[in-house]
Protein backbone atom coordinates (compact mmCIF):
# COMPACT_ATOMS: atom_id res chain seq x y z
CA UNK A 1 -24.79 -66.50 123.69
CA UNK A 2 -21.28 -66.14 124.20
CA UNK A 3 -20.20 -64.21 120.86
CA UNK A 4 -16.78 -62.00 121.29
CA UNK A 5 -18.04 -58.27 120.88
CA UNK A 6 -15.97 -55.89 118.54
CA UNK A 7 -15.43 -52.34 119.56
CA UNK A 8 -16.51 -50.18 116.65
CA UNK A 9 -16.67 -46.61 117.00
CA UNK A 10 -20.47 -45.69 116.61
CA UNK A 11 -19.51 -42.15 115.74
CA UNK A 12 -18.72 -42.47 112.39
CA UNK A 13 -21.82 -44.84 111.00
CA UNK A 14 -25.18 -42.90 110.01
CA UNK A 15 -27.61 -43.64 107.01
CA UNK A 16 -26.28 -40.82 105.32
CA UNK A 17 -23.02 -41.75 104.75
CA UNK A 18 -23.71 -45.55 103.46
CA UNK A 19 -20.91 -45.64 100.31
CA UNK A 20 -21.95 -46.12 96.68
CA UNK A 21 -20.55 -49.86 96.41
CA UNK A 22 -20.26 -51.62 92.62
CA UNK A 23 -20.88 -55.29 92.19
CA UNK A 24 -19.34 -57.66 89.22
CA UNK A 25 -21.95 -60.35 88.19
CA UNK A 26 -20.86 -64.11 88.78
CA UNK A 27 -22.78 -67.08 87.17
CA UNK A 28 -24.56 -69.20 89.73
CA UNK A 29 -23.53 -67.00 92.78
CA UNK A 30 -23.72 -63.88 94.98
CA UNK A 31 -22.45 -60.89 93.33
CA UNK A 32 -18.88 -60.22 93.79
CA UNK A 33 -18.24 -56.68 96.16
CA UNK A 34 -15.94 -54.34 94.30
CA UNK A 35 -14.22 -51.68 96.99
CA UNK A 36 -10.92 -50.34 97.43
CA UNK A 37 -9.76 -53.00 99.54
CA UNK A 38 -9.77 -55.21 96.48
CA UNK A 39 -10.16 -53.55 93.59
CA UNK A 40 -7.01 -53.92 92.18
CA UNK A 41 -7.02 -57.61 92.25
CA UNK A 42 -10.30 -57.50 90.64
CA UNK A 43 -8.03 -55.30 87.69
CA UNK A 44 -5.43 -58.59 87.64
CA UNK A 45 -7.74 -60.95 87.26
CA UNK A 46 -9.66 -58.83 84.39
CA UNK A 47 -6.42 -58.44 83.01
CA UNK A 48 -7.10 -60.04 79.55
CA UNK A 49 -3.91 -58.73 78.33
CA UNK A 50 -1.86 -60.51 81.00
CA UNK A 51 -3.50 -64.00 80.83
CA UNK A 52 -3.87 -63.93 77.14
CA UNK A 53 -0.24 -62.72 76.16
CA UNK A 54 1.34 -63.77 78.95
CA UNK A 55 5.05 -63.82 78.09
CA UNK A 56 4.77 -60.26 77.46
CA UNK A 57 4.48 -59.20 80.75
CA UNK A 58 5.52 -61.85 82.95
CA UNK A 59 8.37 -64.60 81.99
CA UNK A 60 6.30 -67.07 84.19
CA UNK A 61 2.63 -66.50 83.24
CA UNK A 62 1.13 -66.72 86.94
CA UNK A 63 -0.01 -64.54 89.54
CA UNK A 64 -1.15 -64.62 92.86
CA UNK A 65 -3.56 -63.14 94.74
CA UNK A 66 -3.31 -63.38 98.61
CA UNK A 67 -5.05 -61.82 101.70
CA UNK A 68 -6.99 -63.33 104.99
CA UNK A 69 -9.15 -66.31 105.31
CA UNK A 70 -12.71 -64.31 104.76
CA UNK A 71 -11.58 -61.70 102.38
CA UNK A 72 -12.76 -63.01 99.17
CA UNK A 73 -9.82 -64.44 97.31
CA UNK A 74 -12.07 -67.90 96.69
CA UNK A 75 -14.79 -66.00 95.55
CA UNK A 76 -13.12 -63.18 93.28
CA UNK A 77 -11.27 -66.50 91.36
CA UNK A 78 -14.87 -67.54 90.14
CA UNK A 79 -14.95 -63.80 88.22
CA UNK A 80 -11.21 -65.41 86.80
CA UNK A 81 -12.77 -68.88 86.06
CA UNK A 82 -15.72 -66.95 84.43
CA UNK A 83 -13.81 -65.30 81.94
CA UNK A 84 -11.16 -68.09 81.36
CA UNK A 85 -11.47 -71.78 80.68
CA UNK A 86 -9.79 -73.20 83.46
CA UNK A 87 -9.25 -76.01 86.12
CA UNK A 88 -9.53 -75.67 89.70
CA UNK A 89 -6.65 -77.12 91.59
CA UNK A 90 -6.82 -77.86 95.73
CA UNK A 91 -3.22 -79.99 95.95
CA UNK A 92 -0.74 -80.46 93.26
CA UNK A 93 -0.07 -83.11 95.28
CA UNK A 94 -2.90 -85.22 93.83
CA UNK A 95 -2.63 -83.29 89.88
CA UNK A 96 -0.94 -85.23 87.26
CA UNK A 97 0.68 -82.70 85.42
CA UNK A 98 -0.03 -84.93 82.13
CA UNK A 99 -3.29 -82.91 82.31
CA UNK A 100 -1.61 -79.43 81.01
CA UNK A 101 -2.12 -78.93 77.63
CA UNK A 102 -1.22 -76.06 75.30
CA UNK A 103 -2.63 -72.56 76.81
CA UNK A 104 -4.58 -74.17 79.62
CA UNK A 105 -4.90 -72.27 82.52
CA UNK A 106 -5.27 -73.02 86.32
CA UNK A 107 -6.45 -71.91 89.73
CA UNK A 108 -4.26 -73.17 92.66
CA UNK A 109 -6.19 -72.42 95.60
CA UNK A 110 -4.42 -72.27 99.80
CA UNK A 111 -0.99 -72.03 97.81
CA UNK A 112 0.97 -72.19 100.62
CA UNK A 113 4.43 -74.64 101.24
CA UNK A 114 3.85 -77.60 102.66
CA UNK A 115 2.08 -81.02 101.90
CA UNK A 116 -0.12 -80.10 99.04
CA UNK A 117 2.15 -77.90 97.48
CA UNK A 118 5.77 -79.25 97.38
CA UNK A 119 8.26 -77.22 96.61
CA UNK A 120 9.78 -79.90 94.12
CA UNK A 121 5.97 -80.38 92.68
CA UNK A 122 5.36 -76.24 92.32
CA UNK A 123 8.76 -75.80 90.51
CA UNK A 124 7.87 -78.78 87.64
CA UNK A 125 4.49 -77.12 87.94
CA UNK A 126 5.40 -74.11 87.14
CA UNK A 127 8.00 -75.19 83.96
CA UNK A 128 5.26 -77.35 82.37
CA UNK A 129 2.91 -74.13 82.42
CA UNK A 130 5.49 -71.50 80.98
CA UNK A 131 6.64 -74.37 78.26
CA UNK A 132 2.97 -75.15 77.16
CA UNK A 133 1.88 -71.27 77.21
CA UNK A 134 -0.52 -71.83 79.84
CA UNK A 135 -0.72 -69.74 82.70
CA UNK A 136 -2.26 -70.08 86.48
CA UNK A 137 -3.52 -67.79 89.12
CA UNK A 138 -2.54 -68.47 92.64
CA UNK A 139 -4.44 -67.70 95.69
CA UNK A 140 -2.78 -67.44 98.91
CA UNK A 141 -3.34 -66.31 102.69
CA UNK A 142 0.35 -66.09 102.37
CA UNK A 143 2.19 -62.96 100.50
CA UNK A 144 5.09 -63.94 98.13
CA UNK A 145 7.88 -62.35 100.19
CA UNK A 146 6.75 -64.05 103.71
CA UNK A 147 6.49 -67.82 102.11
CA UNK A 148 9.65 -70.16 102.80
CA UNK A 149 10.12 -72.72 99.76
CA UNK A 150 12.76 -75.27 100.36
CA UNK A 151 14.27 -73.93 97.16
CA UNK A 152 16.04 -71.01 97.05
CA UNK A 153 15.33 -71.05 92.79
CA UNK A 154 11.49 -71.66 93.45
CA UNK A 155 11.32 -68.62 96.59
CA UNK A 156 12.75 -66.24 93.67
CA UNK A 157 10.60 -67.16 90.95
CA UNK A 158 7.23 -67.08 93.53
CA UNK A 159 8.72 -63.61 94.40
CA UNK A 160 9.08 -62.09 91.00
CA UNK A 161 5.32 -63.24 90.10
CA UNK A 162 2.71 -60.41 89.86
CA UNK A 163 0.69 -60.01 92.75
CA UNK A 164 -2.04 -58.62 94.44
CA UNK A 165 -3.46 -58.23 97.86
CA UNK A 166 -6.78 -58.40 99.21
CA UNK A 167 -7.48 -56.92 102.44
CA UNK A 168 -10.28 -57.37 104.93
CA UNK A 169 -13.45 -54.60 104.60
CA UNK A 170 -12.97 -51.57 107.05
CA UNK A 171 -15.97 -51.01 109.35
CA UNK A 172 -17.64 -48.63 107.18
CA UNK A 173 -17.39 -50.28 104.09
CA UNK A 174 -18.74 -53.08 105.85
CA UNK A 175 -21.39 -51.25 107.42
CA UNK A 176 -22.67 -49.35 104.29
CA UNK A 177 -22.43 -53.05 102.34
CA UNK A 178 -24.82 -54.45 105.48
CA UNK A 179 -27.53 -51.32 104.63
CA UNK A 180 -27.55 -52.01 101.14
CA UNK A 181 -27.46 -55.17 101.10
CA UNK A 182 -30.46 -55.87 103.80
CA UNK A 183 -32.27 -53.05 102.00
CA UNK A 184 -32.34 -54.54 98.78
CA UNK A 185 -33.79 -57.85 100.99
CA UNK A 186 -36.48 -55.08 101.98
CA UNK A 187 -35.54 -55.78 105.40
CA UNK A 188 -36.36 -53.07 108.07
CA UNK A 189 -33.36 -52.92 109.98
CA UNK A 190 -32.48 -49.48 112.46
CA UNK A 191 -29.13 -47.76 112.29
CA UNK A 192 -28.61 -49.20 115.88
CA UNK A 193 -29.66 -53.11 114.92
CA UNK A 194 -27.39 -52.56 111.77
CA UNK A 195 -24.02 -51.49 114.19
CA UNK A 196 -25.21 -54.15 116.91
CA UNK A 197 -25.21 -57.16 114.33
CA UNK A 198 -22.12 -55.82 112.67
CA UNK A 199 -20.14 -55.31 116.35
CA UNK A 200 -20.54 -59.33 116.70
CA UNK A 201 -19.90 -60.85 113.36
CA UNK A 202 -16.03 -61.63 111.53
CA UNK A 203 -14.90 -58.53 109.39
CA UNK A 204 -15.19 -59.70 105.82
CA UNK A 205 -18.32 -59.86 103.53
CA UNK A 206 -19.29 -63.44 103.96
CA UNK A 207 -20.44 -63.21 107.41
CA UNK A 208 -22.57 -60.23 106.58
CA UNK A 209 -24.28 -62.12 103.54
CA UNK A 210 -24.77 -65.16 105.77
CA UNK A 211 -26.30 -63.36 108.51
CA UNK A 212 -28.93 -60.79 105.89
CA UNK A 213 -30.00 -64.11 104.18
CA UNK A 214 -30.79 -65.92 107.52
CA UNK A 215 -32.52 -63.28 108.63
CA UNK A 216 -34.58 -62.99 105.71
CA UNK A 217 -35.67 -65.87 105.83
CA UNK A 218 -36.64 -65.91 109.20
CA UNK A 219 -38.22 -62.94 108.36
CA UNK A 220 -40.05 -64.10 104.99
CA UNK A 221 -41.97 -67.27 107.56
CA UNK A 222 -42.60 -66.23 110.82
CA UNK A 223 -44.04 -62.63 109.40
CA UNK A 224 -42.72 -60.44 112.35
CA UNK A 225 -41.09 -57.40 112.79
CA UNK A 226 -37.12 -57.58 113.27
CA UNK A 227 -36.02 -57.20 117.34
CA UNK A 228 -33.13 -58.13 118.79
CA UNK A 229 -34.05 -61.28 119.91
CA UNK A 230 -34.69 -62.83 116.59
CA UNK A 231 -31.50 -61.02 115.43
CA UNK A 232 -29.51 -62.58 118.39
CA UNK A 233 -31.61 -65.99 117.66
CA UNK A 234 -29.99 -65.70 114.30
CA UNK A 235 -26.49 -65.44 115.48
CA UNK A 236 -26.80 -68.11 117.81
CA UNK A 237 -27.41 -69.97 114.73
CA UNK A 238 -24.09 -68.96 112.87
């Protein structure tokens, strides 16, 4: 196994300390993980004030939300898409924008410049929506400020757009999600298999919810107790 090891300070992680972490419910998929590292883009996209009236806070009635591959962005948009009727776009590049109608509303997901985004494409994009009263929510690895349009008109107006930023779970967080979460999987896992498996997986939630549900199922048909060669079999395996 040739997995790159993090260095996490053990010091700080006991049983005891495991935070209180909140969930929002999503339709058809894992519950959502509400922390501080997000929770304010989980306010935006809540926001029914914003995407229902948007004019009245925003001339352009868009926002985006951006943070690292892994952080959640993809995921919190189904919470948006849950309480809004909208379309999911991957490239403008391949959207007629025909298809906006009065008050629709959009996700544009890996908004970043470049081929399916033009700049020429986001700009008429971005009329159309304010003209019909519809309104779209961006999601970026990419803040506002650090994106080059070839438009000097488009960079301002991506700039002046609300925003939020999602950041990537601190070891704690991540750590106290990891007991919960393999708990509530009635999974007997020890403090020092919990910091072990966490030490070799990506920092963000996904990896942590792909790894608990592996291992529970592993679990669930061969019947035996957790060691660390089943939990290193299982991250072999992702």
């Amino acid at each position: 196994m040739t997995l790159k090891i993090r260095n996490i300070s053990k010091q700080v992680f006991n049983k005891q300390m495991a935070l209180p972490l909140s969930f929002k419910t999503i339709k058809n998929s894992q519950n959502f993980i509400v922390s501080e590292c997000n929770e304010e883009a989980v306010r935006l996209v809540e926001n029914s004030t914003l995407w229902q009236n948007q004019k009245k806070i925003n001339s352009i009635p868009a926002a985006i939300i951006f943070g690292p591959k892994g952080s959640g962005k993809t995921h919190l948009s189904q919470i948006f898409k849950q309480y809004n009727q909208c379309e999911y776009i991957s490239s403008l590049t391949n959207f007629n924008l025909d298809k906006i109608e009065e008050g629709k509303k959009f996700i544009i997901d890996d908004f970043v410049p470049g081929k399916k985004h033009p700049s020429e494409l986001v700009m008429h994009f971005l009329n159309r929506i304010t003209h019909k009263n519809g309104s779209a929510l961006f999601l970026s690895n990419l803040s506002p400020s650090s994106m080059n349009w070839e438009l000097e008109d488009l960079n301002s107006r991506i700039r002046s757009l609300i925003c939020s930023e999602i950041k990537l779970p601190d070891d704690v967080l991540l750590y106290s999600f990891m007991v919960k979460y393999s708990n509530e999987k009635q999974l007997f896992i020890n403090d020092k298999q919990h910091i072990y498996i966490l030490e070799r997986l990506e920092r963000n939630f996904d990896s942590v919810i792909s790894f608990i549900n592996k291992l529970d199922i592993h679990s669930l048909e061969t019947k035996k107790k957790i060691s660390y060669k089943i939990i290193n079999t299982i991250l072999d395996e992702i």
